[in-house]
PDB file of N, CA and C in Angstrom:
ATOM      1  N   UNK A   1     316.351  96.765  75.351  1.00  0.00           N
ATOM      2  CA  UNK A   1     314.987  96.675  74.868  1.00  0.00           C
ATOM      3  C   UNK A   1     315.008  96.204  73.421  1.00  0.00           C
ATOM      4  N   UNK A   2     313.827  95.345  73.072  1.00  0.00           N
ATOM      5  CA  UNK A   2     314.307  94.915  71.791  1.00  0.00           C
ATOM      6  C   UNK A   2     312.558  95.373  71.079  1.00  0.00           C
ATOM      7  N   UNK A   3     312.720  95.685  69.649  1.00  0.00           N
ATOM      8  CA  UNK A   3     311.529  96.293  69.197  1.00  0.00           C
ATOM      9  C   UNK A   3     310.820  95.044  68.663  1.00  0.00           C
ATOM     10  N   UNK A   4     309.843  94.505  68.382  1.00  0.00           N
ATOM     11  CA  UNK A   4     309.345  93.466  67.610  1.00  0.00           C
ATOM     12  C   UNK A   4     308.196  94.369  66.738  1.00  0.00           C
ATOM     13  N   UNK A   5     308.222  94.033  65.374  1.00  0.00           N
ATOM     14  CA  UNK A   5     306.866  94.064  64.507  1.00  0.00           C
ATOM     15  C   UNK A   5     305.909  93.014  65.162  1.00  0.00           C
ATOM     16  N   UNK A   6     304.673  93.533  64.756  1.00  0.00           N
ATOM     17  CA  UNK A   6     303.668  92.949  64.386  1.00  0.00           C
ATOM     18  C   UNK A   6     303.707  92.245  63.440  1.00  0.00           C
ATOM     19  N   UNK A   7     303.694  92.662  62.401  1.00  0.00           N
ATOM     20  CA  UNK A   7     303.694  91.917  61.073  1.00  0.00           C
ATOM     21  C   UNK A   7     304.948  91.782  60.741  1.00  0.00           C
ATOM     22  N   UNK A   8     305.688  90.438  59.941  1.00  0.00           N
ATOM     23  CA  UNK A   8     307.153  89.916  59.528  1.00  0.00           C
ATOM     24  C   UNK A   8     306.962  91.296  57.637  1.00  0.00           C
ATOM     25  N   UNK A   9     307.727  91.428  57.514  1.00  0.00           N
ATOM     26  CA  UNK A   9     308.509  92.463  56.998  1.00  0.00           C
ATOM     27  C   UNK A   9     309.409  91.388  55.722  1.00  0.00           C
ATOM     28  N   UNK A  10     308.598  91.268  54.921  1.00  0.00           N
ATOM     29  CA  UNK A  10     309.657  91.117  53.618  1.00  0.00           C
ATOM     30  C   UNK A  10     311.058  91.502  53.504  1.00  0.00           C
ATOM     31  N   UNK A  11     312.148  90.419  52.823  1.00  0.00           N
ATOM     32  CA  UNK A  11     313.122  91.201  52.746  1.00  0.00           C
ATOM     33  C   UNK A  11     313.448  91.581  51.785  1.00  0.00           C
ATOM     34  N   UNK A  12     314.017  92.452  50.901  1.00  0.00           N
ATOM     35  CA  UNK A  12     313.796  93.098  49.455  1.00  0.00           C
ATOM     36  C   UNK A  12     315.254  92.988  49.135  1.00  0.00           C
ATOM     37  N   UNK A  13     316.190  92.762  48.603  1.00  0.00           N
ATOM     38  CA  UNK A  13     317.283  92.436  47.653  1.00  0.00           C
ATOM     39  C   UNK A  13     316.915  92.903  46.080  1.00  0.00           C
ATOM     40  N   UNK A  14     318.507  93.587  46.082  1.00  0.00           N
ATOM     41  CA  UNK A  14     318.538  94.351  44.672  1.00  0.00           C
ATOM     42  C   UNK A  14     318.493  93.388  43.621  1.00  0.00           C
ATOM     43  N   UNK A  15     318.908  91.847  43.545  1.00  0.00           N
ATOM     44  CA  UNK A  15     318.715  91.055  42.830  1.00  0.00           C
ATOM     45  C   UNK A  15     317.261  90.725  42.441  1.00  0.00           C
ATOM     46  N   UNK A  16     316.175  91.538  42.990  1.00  0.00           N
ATOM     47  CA  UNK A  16     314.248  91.120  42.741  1.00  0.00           C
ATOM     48  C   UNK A  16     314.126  92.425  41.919  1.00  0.00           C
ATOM     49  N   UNK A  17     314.888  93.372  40.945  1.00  0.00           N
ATOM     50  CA  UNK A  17     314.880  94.019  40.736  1.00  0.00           C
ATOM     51  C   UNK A  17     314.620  93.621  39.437  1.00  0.00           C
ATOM     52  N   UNK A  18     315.823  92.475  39.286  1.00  0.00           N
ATOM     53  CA  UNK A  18     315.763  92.251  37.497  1.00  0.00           C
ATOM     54  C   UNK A  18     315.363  90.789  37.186  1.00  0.00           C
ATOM     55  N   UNK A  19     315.359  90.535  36.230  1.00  0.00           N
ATOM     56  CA  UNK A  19     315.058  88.898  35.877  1.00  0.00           C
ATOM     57  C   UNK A  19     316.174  87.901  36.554  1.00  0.00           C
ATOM     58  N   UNK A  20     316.265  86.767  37.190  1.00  0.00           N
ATOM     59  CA  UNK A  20     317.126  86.494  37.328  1.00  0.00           C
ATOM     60  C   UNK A  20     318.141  85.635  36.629  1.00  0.00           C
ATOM     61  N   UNK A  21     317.901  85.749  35.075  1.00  0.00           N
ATOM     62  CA  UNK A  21     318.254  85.375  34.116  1.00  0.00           C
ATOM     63  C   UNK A  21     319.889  86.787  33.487  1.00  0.00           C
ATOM     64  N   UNK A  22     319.212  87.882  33.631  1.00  0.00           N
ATOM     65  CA  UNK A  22     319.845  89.215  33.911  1.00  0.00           C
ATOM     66  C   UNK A  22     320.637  88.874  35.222  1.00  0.00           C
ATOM     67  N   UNK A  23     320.499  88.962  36.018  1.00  0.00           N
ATOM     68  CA  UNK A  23     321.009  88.898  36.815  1.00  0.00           C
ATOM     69  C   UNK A  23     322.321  88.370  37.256  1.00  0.00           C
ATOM     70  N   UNK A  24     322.137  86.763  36.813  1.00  0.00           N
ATOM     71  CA  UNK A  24     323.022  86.221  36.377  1.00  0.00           C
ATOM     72  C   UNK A  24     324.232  86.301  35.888  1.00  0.00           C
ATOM     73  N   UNK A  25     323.456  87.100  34.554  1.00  0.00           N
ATOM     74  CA  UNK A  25     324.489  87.534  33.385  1.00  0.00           C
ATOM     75  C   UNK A  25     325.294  88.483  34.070  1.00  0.00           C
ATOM     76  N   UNK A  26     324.731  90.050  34.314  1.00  0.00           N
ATOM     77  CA  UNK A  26     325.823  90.701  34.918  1.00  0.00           C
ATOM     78  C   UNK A  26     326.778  90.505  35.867  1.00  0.00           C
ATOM     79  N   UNK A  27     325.842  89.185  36.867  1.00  0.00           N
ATOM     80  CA  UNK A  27     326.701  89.139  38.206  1.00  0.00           C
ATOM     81  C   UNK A  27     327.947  88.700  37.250  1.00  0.00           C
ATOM     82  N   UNK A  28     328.008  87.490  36.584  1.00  0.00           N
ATOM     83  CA  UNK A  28     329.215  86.601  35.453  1.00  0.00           C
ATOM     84  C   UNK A  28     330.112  87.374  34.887  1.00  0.00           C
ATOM     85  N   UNK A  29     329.766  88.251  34.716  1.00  0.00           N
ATOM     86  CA  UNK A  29     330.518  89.375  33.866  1.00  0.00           C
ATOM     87  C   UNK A  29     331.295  90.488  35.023  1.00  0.00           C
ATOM     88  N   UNK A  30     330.341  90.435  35.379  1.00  0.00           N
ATOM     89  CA  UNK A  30     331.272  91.395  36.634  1.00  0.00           C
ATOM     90  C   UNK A  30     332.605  90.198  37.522  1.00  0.00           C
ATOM     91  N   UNK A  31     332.434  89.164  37.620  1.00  0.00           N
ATOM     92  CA  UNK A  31     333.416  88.068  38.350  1.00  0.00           C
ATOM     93  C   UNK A  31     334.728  88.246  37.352  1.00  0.00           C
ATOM     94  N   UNK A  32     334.109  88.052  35.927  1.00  0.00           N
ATOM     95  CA  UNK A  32     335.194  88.376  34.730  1.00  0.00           C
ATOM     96  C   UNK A  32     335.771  89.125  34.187  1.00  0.00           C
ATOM     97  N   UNK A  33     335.366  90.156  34.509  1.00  0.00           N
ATOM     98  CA  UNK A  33     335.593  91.691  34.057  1.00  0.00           C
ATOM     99  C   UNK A  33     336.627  92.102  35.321  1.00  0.00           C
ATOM    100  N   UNK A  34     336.041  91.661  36.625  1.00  0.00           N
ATOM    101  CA  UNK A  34     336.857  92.306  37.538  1.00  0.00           C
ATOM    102  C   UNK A  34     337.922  91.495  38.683  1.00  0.00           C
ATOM    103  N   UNK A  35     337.765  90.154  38.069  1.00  0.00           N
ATOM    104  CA  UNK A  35     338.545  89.272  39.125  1.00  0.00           C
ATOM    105  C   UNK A  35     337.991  89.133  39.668  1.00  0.00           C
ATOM    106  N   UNK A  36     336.557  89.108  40.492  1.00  0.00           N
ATOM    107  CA  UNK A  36     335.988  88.605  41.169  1.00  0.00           C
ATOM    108  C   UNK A  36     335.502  87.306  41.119  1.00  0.00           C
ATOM    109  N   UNK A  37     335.539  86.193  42.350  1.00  0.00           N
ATOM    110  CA  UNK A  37     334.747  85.451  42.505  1.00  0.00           C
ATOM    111  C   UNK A  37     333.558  85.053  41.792  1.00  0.00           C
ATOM    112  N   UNK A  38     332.786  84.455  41.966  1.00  0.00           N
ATOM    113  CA  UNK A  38     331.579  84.599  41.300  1.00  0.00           C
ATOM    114  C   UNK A  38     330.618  85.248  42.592  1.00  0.00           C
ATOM    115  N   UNK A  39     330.660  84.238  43.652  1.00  0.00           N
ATOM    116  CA  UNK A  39     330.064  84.481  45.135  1.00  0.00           C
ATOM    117  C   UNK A  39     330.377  85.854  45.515  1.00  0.00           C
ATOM    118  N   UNK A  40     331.246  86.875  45.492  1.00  0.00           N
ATOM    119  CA  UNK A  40     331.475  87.709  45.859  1.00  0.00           C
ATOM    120  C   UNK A  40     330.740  88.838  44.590  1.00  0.00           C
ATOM    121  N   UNK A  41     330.758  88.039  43.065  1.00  0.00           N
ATOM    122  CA  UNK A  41     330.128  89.276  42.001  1.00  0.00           C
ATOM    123  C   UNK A  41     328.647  89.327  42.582  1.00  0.00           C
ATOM    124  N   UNK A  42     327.720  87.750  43.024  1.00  0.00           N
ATOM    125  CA  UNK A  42     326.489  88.287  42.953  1.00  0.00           C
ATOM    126  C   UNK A  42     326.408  89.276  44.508  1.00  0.00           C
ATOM    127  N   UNK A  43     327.521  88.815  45.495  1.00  0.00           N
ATOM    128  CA  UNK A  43     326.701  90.107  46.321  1.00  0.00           C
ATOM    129  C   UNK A  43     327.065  91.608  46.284  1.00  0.00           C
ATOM    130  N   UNK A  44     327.643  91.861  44.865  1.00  0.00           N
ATOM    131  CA  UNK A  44     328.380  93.382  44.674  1.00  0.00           C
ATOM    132  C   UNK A  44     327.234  93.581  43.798  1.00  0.00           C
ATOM    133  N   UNK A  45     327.331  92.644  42.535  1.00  0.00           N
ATOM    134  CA  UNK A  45     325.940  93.220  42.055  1.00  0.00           C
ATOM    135  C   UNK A  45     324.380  93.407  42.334  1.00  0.00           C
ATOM    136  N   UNK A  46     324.357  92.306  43.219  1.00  0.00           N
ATOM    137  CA  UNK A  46     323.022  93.063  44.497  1.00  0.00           C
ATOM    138  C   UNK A  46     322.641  93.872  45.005  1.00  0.00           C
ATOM    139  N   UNK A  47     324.054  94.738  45.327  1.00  0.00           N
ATOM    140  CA  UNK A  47     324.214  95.747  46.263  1.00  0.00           C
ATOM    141  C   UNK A  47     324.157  96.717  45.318  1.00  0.00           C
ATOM    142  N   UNK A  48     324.591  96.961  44.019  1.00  0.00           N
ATOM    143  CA  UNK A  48     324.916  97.919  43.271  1.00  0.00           C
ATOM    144  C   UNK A  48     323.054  97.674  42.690  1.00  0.00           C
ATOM    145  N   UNK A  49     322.598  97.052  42.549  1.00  0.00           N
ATOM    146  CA  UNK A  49     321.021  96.727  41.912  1.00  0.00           C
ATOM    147  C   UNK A  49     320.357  98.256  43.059  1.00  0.00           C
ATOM    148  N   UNK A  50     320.662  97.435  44.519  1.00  0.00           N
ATOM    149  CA  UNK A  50     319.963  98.344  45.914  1.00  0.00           C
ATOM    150  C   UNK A  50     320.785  99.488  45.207  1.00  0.00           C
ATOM    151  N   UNK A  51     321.561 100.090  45.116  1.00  0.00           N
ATOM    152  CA  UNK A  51     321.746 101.026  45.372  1.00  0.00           C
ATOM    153  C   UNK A  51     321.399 102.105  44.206  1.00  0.00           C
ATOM    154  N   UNK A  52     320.959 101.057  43.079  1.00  0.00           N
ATOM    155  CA  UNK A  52     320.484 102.447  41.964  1.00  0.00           C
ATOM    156  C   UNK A  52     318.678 102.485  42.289  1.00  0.00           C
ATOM    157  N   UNK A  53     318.302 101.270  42.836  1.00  0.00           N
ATOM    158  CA  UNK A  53     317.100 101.776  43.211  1.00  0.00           C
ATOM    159  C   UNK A  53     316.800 103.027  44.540  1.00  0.00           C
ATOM    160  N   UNK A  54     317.844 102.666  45.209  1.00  0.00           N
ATOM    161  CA  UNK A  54     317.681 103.830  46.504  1.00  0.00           C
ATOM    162  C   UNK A  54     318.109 105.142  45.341  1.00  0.00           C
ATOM    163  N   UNK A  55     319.171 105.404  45.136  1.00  0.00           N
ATOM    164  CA  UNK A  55     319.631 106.912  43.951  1.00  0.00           C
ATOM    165  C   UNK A  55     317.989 106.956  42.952  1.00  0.00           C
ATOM    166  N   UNK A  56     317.751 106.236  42.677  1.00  0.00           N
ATOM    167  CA  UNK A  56     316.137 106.542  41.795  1.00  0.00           C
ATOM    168  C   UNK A  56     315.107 106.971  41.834  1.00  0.00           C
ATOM    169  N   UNK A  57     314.440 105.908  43.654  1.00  0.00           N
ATOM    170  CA  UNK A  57     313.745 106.767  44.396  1.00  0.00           C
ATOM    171  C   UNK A  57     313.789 108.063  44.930  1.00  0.00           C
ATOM    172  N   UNK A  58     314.929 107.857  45.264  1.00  0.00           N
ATOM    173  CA  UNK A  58     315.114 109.484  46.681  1.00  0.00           C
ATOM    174  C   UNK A  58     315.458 110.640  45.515  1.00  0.00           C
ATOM    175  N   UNK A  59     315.990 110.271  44.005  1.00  0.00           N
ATOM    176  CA  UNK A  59     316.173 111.953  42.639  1.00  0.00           C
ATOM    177  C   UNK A  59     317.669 112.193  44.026  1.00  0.00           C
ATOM    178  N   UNK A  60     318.290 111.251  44.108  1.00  0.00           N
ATOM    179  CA  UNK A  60     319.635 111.791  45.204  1.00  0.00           C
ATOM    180  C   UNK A  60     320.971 111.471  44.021  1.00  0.00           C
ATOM    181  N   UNK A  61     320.870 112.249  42.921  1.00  0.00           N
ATOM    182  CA  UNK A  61     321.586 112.207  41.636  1.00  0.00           C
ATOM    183  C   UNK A  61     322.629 112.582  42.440  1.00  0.00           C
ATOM    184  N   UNK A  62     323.637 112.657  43.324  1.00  0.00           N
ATOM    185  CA  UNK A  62     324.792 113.239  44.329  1.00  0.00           C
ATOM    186  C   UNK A  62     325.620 111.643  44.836  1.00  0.00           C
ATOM    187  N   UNK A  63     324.660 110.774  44.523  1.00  0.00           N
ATOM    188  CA  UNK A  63     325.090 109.831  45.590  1.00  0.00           C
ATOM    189  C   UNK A  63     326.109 108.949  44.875  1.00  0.00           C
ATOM    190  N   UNK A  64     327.194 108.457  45.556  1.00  0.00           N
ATOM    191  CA  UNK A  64     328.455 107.652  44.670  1.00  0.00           C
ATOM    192  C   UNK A  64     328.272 106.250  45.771  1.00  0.00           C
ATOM    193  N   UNK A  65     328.078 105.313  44.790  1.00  0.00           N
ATOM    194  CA  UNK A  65     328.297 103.516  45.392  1.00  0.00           C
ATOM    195  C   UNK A  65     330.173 103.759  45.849  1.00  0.00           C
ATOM    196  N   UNK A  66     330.254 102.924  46.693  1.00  0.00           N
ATOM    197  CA  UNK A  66     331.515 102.106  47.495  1.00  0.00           C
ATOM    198  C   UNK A  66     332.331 102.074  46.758  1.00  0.00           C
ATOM    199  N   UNK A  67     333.163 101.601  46.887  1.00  0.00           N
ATOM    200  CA  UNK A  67     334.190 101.412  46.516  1.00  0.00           C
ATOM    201  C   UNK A  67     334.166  99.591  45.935  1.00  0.00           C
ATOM    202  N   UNK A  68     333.398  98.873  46.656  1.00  0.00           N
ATOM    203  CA  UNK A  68     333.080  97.368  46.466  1.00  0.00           C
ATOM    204  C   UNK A  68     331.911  97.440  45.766  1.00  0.00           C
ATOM    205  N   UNK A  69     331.438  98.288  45.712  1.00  0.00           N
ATOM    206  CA  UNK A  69     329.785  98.266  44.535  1.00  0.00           C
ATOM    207  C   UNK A  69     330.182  98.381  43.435  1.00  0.00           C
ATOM    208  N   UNK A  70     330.924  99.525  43.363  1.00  0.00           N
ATOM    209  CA  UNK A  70     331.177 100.393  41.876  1.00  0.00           C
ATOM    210  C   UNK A  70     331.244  99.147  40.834  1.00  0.00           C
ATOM    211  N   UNK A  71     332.075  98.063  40.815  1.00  0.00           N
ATOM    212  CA  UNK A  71     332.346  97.292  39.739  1.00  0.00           C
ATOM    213  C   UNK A  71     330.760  96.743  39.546  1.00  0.00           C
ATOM    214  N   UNK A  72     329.646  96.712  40.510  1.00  0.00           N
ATOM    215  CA  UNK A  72     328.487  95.798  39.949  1.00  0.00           C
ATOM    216  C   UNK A  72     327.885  96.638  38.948  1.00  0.00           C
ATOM    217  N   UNK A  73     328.329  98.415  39.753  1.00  0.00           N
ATOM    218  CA  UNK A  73     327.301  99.263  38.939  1.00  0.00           C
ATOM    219  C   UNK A  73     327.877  99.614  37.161  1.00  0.00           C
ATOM    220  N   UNK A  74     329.011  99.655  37.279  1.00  0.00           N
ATOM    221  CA  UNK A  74     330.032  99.173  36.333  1.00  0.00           C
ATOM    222  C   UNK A  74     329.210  98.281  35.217  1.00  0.00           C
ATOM    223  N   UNK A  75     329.402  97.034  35.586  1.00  0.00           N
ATOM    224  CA  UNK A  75     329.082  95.728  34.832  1.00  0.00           C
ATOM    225  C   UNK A  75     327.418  95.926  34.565  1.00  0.00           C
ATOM    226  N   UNK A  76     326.441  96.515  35.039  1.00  0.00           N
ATOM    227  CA  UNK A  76     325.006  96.883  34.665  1.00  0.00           C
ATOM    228  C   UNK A  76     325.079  97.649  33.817  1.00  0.00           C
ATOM    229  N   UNK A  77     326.036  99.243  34.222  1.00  0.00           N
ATOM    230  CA  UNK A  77     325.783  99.798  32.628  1.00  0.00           C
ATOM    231  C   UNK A  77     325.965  99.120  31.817  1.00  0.00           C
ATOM    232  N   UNK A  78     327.330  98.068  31.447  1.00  0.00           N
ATOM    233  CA  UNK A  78     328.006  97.821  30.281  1.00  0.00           C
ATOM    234  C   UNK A  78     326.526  97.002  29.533  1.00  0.00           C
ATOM    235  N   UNK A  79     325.717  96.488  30.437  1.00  0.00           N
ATOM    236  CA  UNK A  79     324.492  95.782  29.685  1.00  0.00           C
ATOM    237  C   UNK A  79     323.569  97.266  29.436  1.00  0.00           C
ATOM    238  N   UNK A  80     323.888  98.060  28.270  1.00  0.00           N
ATOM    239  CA  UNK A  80     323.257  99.129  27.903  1.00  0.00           C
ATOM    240  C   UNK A  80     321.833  99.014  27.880  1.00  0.00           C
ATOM    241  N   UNK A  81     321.097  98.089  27.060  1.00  0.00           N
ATOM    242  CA  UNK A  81     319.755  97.894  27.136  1.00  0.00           C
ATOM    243  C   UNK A  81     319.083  97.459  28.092  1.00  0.00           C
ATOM    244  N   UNK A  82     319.602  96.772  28.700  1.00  0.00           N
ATOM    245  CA  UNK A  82     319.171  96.187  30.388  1.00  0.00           C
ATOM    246  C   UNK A  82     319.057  97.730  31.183  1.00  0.00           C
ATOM    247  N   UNK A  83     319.758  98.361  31.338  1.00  0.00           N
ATOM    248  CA  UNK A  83     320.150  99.343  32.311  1.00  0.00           C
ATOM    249  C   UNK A  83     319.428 100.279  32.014  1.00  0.00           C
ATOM    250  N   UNK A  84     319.193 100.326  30.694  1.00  0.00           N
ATOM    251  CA  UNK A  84     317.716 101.734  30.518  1.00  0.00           C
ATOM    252  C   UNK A  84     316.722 101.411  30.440  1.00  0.00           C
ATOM    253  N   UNK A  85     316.586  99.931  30.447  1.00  0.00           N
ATOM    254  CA  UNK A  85     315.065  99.553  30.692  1.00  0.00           C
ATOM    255  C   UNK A  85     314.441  99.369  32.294  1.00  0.00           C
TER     256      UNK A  85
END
């Protein structure tokens, strides 16, 4: 059985989170900082974007990113002013 919406369903990526000027930057820094690719930094730092918005919403202060996230969430703090804004 397959479910269909009614209505098509946006898709939301942690990268619509920040400017994609920001975005950028950290993904770059994270490729350099950690040996990564570049292609492989923006989809760690995407994922690490999703995943401080999911820890933000849900107050789930318990929750630890992957093992493949950690370096995006990594490379966001290191942008101190970005990351508390």
């Amino acid at each position: 059985m397959t479910t269909v919406l009614e209505t098509p369903v946006a898709l939301r990526h942690g990268r619509d989170l920040v400017s994609p000027e920001l975005f950028e930057k950290v993904s770059e820094f994270c490729a350099q900082e950690y040996g990564h690719e570049l292609s492989s930094a923006l989809r760690i730092v995407d994922q690490a974007l999703a995943f401080l918005k999911v820890m933000g919403d849900t107050r789930a202060f318990d929750m630890t990113p992957s093992d493949a996230v950690d370096p995006g969430w990594h490379s966001f703090v290191l942008h101190t002013q970005a990351y508390a804004a």
